[in-house]
Protein backbone atom coordinates (compact mmCIF):
# COMPACT_ATOMS: atom_id res chain seq x y z
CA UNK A 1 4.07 15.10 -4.44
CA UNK A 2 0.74 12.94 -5.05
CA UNK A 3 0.99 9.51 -3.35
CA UNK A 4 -1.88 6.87 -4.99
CA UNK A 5 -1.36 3.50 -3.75
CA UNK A 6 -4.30 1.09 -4.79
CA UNK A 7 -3.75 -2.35 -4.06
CA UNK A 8 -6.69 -4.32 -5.38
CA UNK A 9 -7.67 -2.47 -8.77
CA UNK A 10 -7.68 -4.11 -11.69
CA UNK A 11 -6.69 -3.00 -15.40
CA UNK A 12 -9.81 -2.28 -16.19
CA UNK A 13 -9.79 1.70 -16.11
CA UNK A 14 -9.40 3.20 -19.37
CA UNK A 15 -5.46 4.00 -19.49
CA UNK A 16 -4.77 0.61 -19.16
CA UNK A 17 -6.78 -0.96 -21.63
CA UNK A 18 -7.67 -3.93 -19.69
CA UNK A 19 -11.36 -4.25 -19.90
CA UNK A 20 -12.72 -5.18 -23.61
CA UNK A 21 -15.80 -3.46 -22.73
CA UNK A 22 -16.23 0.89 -22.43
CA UNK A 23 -14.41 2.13 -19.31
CA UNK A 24 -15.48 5.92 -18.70
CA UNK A 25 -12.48 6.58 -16.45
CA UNK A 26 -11.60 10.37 -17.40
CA UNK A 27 -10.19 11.84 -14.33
CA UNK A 28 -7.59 8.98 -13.60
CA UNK A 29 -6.89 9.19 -17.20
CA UNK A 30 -6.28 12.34 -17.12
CA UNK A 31 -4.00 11.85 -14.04
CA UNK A 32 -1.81 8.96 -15.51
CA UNK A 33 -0.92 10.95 -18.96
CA UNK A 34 -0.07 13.84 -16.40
CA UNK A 35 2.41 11.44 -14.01
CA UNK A 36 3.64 7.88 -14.24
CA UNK A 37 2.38 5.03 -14.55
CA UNK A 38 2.93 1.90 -14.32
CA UNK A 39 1.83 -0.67 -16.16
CA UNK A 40 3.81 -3.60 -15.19
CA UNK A 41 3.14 -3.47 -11.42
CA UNK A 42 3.16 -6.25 -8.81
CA UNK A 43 2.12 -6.94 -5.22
CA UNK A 44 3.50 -8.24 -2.01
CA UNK A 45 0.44 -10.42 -1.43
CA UNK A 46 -2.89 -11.39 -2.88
CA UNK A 47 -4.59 -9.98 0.19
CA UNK A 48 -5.90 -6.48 1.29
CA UNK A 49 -4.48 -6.51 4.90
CA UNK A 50 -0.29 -7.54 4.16
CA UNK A 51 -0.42 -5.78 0.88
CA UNK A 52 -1.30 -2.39 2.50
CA UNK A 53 0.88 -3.18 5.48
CA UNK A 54 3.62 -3.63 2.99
CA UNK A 55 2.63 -0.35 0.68
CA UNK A 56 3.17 1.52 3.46
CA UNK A 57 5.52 0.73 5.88
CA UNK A 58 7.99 -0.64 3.11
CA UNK A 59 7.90 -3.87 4.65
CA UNK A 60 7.42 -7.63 3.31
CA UNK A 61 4.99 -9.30 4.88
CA UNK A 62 7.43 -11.92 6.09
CA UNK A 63 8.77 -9.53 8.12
CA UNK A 64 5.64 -7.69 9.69
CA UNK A 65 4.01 -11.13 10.39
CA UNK A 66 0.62 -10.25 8.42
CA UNK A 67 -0.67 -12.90 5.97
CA UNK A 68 -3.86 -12.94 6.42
CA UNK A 69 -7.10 -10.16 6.19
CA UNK A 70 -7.75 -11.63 9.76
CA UNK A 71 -5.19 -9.17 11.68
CA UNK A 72 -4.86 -6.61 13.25
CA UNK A 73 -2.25 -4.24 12.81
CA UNK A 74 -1.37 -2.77 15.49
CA UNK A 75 2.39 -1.12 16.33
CA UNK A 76 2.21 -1.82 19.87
CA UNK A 77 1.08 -5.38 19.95
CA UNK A 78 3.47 -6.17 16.74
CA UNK A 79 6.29 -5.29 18.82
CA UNK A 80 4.89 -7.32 21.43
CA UNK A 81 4.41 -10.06 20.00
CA UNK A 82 8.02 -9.58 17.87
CA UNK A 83 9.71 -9.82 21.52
CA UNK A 84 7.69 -12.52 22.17
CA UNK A 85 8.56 -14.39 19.39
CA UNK A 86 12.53 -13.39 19.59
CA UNK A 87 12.22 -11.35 16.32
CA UNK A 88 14.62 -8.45 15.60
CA UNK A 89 12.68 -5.41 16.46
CA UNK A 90 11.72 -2.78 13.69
CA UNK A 91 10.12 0.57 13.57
CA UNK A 92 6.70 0.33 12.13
CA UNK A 93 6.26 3.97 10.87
CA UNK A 94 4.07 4.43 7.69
CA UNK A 95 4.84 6.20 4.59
CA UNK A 96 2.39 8.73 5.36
CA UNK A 97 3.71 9.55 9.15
CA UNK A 98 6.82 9.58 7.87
CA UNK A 99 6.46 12.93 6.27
CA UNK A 100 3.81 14.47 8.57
CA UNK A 101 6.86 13.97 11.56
CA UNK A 102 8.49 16.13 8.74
CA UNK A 103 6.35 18.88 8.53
CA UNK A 104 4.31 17.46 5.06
CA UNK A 105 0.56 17.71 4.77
CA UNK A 106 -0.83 14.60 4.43
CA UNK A 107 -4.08 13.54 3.66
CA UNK A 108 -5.67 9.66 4.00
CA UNK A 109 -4.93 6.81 6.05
């Protein structure tokens, strides 16, 4: 199983026909009419930090507490700071350490 999750590319690689200019994008190209892909895909927020949080812990960013590019995410001092607050308490495992607990290679952050 390959695993790509971009969260700030635009449509402007060749399979997706969003740039009006020439795209030379032949490897993903060749990837997307090999897979899926999705052409109709949305975020959980305009910025880098909550959207990745949210990519890959499956969680919203009204529920990790990460708006902003400005934090830090951190599992220990989120739960911290969820007690502190009274929040419910979560587990925030990745995607990615997920399957590694499992016994699957993974590769990335």
């Amino acid at each position: 199983m390959l695993f790509l999750a971009v969260d700030d590319m635009k449509d402007w690689v060749n399979c997706l026909g969003g740039y009006e200019g020439t795209v030379h994008t032949p490897n993903i190209d060749r990837l997307a009419s090999r897979g899926m892909l999705f052409t109709n895909a949305h975020c959980p927020s305009p910025k880098c930090a909550p959207s990745r949080a949210a990519i890959m812990t499956g969680l919203r960013p009204s529920t990790t507490g990460l708006y902003d590019n400005s934090h830090w995410w951190l599992p220990k001092t989120w739960a911290e700071s969820a007690e502190k607050k009274g929040a419910f308490s979560f587990d925030p495992s990745t995607y990615a350490w997920t399957h590694r607990q499992k016994g699957t290679i993974t590769f990335g952050k």
